[in-house]
PDB file of N, CA and C in Angstrom:
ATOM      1  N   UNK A   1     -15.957  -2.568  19.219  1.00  0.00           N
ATOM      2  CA  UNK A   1     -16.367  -2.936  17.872  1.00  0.00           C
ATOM      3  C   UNK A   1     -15.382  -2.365  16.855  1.00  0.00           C
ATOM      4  N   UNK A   2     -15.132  -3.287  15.722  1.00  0.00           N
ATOM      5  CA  UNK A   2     -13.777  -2.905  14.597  1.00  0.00           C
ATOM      6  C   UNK A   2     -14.905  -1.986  13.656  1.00  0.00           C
ATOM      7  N   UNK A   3     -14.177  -0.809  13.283  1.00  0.00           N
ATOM      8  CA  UNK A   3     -14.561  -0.068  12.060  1.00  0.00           C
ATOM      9  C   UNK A   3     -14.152  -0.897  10.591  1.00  0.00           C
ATOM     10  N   UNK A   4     -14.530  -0.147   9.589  1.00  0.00           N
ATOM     11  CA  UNK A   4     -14.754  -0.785   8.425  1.00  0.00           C
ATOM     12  C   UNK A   4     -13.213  -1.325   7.980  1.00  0.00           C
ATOM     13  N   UNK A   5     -12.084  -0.387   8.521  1.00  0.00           N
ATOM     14  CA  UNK A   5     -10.916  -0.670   7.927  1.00  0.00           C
ATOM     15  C   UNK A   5      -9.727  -1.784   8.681  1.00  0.00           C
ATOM     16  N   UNK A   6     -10.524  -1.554   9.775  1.00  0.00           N
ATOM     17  CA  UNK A   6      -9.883  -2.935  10.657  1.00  0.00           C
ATOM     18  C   UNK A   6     -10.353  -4.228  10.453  1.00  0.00           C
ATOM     19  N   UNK A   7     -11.603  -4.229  10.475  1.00  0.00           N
ATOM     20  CA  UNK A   7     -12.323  -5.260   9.979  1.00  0.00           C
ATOM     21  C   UNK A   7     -12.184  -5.821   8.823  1.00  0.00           C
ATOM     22  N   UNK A   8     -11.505  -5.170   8.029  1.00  0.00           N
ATOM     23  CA  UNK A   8     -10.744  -5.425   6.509  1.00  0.00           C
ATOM     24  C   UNK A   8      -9.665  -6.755   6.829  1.00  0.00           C
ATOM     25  N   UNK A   9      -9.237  -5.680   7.663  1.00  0.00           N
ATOM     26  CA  UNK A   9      -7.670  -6.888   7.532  1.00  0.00           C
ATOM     27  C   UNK A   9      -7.952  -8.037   8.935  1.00  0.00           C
ATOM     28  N   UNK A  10      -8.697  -8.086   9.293  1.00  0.00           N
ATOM     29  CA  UNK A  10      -8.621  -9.077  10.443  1.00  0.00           C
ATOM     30  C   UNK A  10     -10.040  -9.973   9.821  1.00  0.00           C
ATOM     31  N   UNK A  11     -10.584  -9.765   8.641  1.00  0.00           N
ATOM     32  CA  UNK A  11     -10.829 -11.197   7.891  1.00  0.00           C
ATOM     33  C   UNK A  11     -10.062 -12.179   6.953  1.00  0.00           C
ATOM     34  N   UNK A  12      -9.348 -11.585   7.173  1.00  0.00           N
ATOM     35  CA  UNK A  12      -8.001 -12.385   5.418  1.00  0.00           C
ATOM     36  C   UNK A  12      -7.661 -13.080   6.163  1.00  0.00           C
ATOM     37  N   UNK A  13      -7.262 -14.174   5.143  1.00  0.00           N
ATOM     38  CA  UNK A  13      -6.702 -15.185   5.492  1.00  0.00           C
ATOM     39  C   UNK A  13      -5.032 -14.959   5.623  1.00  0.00           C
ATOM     40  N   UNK A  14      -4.643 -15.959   6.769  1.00  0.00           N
ATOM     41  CA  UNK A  14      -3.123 -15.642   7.451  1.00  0.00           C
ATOM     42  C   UNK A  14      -2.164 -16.580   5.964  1.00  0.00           C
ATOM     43  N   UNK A  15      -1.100 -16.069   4.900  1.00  0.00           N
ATOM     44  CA  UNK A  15      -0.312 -15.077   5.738  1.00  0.00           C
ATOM     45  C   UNK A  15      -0.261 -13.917   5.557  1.00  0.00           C
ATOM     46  N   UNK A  16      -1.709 -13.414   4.550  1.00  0.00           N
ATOM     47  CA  UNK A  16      -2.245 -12.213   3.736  1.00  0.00           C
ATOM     48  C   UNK A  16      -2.876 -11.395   4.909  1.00  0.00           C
ATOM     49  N   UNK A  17      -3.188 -12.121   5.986  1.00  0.00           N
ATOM     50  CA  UNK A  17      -3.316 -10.739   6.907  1.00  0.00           C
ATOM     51  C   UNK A  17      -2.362 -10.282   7.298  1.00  0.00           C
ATOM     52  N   UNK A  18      -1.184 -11.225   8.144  1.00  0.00           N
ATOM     53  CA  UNK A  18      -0.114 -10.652   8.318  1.00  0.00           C
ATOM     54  C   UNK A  18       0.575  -9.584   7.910  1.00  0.00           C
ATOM     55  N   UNK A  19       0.799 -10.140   6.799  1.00  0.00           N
ATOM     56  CA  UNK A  19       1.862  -8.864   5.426  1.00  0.00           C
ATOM     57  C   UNK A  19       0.989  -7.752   5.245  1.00  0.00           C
ATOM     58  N   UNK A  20      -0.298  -7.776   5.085  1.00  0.00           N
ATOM     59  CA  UNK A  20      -1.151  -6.262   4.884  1.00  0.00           C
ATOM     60  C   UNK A  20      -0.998  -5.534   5.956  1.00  0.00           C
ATOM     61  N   UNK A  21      -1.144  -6.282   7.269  1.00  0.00           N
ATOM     62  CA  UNK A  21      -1.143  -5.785   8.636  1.00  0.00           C
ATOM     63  C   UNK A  21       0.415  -4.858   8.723  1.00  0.00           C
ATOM     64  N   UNK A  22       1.593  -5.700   8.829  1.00  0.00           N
ATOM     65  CA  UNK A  22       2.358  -5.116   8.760  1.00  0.00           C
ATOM     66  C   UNK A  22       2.968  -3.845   7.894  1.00  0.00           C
ATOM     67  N   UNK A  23       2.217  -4.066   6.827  1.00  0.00           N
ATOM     68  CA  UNK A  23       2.614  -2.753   5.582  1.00  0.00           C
ATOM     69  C   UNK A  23       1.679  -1.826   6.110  1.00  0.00           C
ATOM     70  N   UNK A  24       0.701  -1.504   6.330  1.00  0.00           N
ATOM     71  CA  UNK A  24      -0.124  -0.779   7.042  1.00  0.00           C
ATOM     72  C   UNK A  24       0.390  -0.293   8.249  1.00  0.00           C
ATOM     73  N   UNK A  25       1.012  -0.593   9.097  1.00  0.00           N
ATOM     74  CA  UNK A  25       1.558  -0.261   9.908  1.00  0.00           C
ATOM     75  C   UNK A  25       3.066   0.116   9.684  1.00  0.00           C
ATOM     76  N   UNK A  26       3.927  -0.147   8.745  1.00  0.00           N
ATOM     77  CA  UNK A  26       4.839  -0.023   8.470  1.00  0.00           C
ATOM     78  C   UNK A  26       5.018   1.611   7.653  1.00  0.00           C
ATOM     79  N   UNK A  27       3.477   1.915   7.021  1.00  0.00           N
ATOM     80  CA  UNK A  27       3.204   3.265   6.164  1.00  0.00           C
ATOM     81  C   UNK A  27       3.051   4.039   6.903  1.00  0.00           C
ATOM     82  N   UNK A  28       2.004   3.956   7.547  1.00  0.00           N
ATOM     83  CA  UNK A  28       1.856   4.381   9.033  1.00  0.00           C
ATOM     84  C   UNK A  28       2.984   5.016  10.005  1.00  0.00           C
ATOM     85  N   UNK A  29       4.410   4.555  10.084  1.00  0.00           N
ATOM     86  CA  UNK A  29       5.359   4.570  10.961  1.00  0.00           C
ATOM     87  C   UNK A  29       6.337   5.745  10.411  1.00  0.00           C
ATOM     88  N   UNK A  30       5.930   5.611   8.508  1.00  0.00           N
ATOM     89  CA  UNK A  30       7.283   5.943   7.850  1.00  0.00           C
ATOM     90  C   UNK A  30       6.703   7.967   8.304  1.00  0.00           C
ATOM     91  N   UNK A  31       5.574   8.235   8.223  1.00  0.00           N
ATOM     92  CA  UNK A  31       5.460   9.711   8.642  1.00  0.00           C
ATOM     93  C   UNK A  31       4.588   9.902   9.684  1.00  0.00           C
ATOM     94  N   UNK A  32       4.721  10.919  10.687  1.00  0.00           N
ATOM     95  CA  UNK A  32       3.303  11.207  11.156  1.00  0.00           C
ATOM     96  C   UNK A  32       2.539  11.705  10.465  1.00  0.00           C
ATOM     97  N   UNK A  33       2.706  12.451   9.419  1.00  0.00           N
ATOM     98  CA  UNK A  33       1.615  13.136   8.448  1.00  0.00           C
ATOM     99  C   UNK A  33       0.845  11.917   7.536  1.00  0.00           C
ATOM    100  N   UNK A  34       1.212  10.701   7.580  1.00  0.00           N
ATOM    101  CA  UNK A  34       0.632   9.566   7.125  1.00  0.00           C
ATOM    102  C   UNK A  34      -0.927   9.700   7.755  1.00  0.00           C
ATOM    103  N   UNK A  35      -1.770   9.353   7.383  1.00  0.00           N
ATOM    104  CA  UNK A  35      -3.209   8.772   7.971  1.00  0.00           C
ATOM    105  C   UNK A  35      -3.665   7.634   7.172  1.00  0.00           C
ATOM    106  N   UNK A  36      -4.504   6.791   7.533  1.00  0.00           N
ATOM    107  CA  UNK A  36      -5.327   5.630   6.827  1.00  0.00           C
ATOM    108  C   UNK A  36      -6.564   6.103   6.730  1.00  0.00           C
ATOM    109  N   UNK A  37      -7.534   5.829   5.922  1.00  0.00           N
ATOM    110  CA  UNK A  37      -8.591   5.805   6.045  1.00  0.00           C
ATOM    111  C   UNK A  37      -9.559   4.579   4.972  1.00  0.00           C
ATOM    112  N   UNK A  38     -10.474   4.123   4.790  1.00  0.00           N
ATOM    113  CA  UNK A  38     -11.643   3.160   4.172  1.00  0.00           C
ATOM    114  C   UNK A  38     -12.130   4.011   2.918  1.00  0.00           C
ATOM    115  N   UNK A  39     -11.527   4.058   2.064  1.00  0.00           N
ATOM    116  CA  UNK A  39     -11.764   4.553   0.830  1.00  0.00           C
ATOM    117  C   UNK A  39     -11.790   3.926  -0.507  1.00  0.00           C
ATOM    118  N   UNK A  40     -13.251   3.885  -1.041  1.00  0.00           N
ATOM    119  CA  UNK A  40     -13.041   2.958  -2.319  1.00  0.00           C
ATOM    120  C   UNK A  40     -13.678   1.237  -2.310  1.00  0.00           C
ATOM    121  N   UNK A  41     -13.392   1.239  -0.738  1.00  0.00           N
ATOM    122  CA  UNK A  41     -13.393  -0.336  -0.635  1.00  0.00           C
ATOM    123  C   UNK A  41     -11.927  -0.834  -0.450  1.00  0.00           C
ATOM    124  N   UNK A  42     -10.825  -0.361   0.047  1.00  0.00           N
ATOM    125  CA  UNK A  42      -9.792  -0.445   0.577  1.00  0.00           C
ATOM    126  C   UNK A  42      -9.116   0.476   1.379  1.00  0.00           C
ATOM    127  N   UNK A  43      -7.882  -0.100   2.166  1.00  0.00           N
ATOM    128  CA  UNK A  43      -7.210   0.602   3.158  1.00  0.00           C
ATOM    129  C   UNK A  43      -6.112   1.373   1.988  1.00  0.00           C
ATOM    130  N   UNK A  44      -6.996   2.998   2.251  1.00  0.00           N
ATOM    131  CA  UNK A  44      -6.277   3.900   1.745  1.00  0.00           C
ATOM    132  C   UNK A  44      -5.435   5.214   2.479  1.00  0.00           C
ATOM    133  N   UNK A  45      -3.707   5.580   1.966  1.00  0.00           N
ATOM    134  CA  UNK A  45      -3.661   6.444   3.028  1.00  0.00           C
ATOM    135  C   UNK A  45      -3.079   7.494   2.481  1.00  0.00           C
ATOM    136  N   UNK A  46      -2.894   8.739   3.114  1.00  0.00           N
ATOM    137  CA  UNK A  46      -2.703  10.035   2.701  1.00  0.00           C
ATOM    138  C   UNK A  46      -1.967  10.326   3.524  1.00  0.00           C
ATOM    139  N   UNK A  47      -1.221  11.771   2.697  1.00  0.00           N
ATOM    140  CA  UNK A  47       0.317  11.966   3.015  1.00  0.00           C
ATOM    141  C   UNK A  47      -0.046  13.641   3.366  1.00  0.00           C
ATOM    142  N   UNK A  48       0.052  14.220   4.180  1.00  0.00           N
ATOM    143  CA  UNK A  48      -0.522  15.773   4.563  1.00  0.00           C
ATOM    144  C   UNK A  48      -1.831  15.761   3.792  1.00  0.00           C
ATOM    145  N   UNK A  49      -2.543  14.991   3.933  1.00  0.00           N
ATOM    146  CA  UNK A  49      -3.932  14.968   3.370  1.00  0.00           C
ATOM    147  C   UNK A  49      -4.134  14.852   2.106  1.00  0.00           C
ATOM    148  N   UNK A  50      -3.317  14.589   1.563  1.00  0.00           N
ATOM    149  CA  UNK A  50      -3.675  14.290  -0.270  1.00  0.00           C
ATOM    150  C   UNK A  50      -3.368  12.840  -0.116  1.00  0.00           C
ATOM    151  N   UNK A  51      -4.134  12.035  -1.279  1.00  0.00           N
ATOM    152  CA  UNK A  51      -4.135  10.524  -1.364  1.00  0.00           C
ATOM    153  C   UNK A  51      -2.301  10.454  -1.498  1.00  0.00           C
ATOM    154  N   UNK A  52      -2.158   9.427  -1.255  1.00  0.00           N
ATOM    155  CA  UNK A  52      -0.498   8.889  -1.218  1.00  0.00           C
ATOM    156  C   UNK A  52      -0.421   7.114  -1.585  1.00  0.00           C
ATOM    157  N   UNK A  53      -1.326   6.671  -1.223  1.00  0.00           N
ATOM    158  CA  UNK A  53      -1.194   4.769  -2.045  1.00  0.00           C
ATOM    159  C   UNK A  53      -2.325   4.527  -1.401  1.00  0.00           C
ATOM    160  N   UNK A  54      -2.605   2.857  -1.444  1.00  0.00           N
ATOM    161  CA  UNK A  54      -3.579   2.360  -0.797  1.00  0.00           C
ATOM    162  C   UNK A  54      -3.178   0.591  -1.115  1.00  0.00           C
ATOM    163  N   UNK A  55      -3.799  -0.074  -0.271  1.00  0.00           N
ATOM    164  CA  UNK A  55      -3.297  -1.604  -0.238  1.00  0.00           C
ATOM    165  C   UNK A  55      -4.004  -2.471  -0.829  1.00  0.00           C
ATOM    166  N   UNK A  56      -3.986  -3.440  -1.462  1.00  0.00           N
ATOM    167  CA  UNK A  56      -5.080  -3.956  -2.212  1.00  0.00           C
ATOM    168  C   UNK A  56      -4.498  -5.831  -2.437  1.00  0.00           C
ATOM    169  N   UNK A  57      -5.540  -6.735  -2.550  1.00  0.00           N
ATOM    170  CA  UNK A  57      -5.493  -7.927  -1.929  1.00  0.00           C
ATOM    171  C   UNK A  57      -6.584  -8.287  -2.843  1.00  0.00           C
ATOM    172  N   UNK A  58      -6.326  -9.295  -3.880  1.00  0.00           N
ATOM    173  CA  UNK A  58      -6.958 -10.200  -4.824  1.00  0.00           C
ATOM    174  C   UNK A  58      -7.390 -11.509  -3.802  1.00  0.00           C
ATOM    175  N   UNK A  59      -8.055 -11.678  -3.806  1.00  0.00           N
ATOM    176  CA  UNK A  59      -8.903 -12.723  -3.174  1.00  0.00           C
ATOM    177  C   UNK A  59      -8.905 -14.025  -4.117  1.00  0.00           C
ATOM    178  N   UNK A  60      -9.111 -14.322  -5.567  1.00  0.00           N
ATOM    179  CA  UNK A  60      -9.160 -15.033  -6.235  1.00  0.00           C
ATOM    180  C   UNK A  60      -7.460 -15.752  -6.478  1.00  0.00           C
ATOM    181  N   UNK A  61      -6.409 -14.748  -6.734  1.00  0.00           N
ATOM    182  CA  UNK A  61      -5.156 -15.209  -7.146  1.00  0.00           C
ATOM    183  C   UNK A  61      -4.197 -14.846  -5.680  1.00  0.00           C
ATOM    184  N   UNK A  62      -4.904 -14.017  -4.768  1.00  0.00           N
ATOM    185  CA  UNK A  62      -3.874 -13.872  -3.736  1.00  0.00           C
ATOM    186  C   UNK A  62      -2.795 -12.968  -3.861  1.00  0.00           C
ATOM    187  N   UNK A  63      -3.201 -12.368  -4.625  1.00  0.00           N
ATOM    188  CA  UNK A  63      -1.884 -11.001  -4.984  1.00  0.00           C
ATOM    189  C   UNK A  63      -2.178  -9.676  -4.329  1.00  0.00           C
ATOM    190  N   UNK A  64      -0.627  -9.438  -3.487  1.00  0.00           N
ATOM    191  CA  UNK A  64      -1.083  -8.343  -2.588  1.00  0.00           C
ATOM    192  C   UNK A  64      -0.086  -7.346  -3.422  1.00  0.00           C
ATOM    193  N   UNK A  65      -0.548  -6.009  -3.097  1.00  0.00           N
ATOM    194  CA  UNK A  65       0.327  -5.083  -3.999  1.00  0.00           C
ATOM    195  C   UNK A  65      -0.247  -3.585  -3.340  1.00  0.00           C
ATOM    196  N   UNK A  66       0.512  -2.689  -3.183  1.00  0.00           N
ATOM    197  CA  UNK A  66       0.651  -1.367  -3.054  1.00  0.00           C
ATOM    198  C   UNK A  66       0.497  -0.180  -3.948  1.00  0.00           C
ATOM    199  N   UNK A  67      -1.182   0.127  -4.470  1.00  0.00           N
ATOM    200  CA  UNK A  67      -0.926   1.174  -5.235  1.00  0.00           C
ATOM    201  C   UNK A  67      -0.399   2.711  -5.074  1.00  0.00           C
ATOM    202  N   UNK A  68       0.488   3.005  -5.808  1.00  0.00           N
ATOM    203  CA  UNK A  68       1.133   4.350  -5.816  1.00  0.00           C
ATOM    204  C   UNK A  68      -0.142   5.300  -6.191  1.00  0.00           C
ATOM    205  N   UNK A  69      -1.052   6.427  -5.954  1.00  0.00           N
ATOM    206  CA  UNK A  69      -1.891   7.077  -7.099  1.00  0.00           C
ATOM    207  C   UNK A  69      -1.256   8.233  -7.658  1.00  0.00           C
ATOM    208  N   UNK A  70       0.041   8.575  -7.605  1.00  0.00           N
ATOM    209  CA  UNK A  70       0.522   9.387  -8.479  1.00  0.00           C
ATOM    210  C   UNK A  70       2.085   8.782  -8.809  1.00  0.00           C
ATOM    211  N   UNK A  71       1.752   7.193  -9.168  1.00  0.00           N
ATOM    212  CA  UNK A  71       3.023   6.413  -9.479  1.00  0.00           C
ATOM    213  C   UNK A  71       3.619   6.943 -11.113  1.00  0.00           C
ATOM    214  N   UNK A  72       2.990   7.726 -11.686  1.00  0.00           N
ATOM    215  CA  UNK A  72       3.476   8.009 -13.219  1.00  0.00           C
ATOM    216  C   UNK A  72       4.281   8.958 -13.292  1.00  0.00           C
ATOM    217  N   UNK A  73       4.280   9.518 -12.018  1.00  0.00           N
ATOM    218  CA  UNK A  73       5.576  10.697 -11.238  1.00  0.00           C
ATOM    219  C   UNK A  73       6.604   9.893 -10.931  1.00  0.00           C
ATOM    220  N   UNK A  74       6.768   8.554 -10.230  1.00  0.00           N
ATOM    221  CA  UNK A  74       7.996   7.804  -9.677  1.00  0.00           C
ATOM    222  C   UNK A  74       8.500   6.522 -10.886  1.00  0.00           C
ATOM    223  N   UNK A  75       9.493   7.040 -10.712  1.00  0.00           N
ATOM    224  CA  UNK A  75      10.667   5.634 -11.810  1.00  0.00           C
ATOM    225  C   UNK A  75      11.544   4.841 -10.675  1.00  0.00           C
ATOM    226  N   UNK A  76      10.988   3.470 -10.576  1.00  0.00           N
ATOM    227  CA  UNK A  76      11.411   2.937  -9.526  1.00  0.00           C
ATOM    228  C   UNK A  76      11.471   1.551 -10.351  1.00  0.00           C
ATOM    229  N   UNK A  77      12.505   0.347 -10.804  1.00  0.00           N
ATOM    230  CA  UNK A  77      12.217  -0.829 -11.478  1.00  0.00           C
ATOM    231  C   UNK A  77      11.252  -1.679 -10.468  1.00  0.00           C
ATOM    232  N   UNK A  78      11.071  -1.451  -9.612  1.00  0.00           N
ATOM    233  CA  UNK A  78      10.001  -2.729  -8.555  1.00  0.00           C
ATOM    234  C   UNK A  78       8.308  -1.909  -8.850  1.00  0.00           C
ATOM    235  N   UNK A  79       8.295  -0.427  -9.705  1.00  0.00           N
ATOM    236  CA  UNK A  79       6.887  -0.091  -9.500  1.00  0.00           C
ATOM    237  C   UNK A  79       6.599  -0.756 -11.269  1.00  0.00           C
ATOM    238  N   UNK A  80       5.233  -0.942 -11.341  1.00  0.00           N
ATOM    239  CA  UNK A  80       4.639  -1.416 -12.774  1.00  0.00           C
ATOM    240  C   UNK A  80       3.193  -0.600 -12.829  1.00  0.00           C
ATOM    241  N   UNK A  81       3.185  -0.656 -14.276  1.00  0.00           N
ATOM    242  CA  UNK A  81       1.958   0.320 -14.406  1.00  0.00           C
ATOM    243  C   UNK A  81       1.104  -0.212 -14.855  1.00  0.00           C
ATOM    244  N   UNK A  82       1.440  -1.705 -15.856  1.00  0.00           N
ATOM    245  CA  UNK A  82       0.495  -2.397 -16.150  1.00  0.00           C
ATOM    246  C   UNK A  82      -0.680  -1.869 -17.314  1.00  0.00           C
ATOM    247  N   UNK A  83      -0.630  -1.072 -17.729  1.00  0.00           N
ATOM    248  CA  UNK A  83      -1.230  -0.481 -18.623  1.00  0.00           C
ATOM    249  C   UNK A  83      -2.330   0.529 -17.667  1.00  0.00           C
ATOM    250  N   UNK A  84      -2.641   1.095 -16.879  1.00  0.00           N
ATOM    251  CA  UNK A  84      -2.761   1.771 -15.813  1.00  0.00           C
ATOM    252  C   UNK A  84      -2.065   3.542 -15.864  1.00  0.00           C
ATOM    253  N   UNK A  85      -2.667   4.356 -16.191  1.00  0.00           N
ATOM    254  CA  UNK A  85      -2.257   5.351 -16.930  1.00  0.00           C
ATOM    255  C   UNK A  85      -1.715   6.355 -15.748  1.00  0.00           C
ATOM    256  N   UNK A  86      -2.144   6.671 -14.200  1.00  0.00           N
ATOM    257  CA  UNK A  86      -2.026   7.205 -13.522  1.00  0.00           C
ATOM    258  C   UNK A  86      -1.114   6.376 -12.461  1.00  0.00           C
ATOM    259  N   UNK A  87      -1.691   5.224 -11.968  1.00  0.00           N
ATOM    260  CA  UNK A  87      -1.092   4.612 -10.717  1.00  0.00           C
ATOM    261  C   UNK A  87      -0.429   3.509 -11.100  1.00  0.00           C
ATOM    262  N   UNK A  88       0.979   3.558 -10.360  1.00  0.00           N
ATOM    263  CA  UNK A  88       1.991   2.611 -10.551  1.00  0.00           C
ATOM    264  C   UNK A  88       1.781   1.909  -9.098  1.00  0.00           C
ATOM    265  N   UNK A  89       2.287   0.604  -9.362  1.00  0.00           N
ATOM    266  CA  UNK A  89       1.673  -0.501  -8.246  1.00  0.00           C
ATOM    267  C   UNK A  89       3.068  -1.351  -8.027  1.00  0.00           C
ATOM    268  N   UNK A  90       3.435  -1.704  -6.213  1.00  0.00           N
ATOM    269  CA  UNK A  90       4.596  -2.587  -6.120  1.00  0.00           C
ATOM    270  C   UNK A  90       4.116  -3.771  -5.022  1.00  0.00           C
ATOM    271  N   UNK A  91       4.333  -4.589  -5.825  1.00  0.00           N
ATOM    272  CA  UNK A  91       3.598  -6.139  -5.396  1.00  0.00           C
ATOM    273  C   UNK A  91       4.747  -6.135  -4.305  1.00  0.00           C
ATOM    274  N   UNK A  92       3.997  -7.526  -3.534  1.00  0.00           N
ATOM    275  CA  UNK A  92       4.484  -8.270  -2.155  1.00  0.00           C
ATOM    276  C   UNK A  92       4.100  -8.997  -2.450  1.00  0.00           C
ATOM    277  N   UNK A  93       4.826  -9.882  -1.914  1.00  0.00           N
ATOM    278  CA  UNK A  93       4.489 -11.776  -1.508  1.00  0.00           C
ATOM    279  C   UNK A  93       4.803 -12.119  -0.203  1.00  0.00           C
ATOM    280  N   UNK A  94       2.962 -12.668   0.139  1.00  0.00           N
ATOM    281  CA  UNK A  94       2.908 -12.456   1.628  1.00  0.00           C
ATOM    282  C   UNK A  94       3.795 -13.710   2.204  1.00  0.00           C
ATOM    283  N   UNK A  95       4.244 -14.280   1.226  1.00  0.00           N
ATOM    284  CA  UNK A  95       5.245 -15.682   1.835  1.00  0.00           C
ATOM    285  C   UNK A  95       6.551 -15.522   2.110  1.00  0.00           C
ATOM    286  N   UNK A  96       7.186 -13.591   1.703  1.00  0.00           N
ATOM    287  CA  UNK A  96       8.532 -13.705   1.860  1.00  0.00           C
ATOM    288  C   UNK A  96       8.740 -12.164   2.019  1.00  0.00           C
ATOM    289  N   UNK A  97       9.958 -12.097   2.606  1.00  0.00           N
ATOM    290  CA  UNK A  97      10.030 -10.904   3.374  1.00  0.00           C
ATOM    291  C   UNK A  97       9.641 -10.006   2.554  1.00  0.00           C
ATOM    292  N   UNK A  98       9.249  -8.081   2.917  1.00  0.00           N
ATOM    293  CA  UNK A  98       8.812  -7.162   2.385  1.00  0.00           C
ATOM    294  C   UNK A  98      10.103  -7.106   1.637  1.00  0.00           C
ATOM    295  N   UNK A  99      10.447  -6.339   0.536  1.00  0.00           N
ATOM    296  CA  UNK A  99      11.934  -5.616   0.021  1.00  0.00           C
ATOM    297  C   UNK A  99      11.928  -4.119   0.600  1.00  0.00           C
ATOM    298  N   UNK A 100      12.281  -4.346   1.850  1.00  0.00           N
ATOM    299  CA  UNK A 100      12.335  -2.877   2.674  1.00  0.00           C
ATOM    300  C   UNK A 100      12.932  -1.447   2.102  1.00  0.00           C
ATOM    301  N   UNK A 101      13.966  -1.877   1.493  1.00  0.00           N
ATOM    302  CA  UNK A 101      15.130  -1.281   0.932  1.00  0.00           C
ATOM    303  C   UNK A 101      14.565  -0.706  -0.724  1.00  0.00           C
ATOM    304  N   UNK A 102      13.619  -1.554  -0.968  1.00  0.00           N
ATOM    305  CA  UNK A 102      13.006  -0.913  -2.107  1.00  0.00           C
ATOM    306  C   UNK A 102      11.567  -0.035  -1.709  1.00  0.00           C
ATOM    307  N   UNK A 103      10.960  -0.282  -1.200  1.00  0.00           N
ATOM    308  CA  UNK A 103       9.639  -0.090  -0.344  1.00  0.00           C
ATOM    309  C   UNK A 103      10.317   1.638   0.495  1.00  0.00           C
ATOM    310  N   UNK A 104      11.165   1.735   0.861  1.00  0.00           N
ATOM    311  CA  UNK A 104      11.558   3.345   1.664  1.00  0.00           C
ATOM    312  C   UNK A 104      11.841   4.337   0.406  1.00  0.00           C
ATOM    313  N   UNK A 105      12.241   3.157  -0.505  1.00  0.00           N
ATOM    314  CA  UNK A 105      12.905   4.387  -2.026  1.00  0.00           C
ATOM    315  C   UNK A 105      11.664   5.008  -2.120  1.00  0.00           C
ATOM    316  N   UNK A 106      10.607   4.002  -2.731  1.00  0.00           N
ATOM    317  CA  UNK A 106       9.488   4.447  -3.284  1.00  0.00           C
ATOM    318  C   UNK A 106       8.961   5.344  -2.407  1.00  0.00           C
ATOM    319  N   UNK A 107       8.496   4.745  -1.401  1.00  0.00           N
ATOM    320  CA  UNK A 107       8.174   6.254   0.459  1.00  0.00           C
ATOM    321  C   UNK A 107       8.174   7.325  -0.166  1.00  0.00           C
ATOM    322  N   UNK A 108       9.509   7.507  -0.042  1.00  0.00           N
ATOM    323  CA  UNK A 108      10.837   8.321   0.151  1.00  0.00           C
ATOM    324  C   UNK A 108      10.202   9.719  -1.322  1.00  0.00           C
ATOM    325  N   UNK A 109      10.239   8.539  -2.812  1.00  0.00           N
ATOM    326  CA  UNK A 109       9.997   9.270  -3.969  1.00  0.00           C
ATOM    327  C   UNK A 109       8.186  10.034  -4.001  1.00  0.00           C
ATOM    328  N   UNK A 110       7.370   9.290  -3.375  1.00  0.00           N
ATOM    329  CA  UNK A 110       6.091   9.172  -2.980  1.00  0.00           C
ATOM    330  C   UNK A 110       5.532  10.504  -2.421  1.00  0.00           C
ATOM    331  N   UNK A 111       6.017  10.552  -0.942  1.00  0.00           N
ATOM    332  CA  UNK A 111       5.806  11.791  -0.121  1.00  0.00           C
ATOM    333  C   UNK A 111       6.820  12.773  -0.516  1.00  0.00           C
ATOM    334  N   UNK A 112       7.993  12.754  -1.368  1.00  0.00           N
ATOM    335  CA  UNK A 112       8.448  14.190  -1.976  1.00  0.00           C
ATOM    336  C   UNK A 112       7.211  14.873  -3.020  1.00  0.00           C
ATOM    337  N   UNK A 113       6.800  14.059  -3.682  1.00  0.00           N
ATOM    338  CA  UNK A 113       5.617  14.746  -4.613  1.00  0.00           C
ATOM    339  C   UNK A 113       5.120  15.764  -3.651  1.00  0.00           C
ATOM    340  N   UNK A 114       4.106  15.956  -2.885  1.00  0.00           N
ATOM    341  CA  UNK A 114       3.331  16.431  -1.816  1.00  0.00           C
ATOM    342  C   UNK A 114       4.305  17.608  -1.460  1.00  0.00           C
TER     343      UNK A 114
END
């Protein structure tokens, strides 16, 4: 039987499961000190145990995006804050490749906080 956070992503529709699936696993890969957990009502994950982002998936417009929760620490042009005072957020489009090369910066700027 799937727990709450698997069961998340193996109802979306394909190619929004895909791309969540893979970024989830892709966060997952970048540390072992990474963990996931079902927080909030999304797949959220932590970096030596303090929150570190979480994944999030509009159902109505289809917009998938990666919140940072201490994105007002990172200056990255692909993160946006949106009027969002704490967490800076970096969209995907599940129709075209991840921007890997931007996606490790942020990592990279992310888990130095911690």
């Amino acid at each position: 039987m799937l727990n709450q956070l698997d069961n998340y992503f193996f109802t979306l529709p394909e190619p929004q499961q895909g791309c969540l699936l893979f970024l989830r696993q892709y966060i997952l890969d970048y540390s072992k000190d990474i963990t996931d957990a079902w927080k909030f009502n999304t797949p959220f994950f932590y970096y030596k145990k303090k929150w570190l982002c979480y994944l999030s998936y509009n159902k109505k417009n289809h917009v998938i995006y990666i919140g940072f929760v201490y994105g007002y620490k990172l200056k990255h042009p692909k993160l946006v804050s949106e009027g969002r005072k704490q967490i800076k957020v970096f969209y995907v489009d599940p129709t075209k490749d991840v921007d890997i090369k931007s996606f490790n910066r942020i990592l990279k700027m992310a888990t130095s906080l911690k």
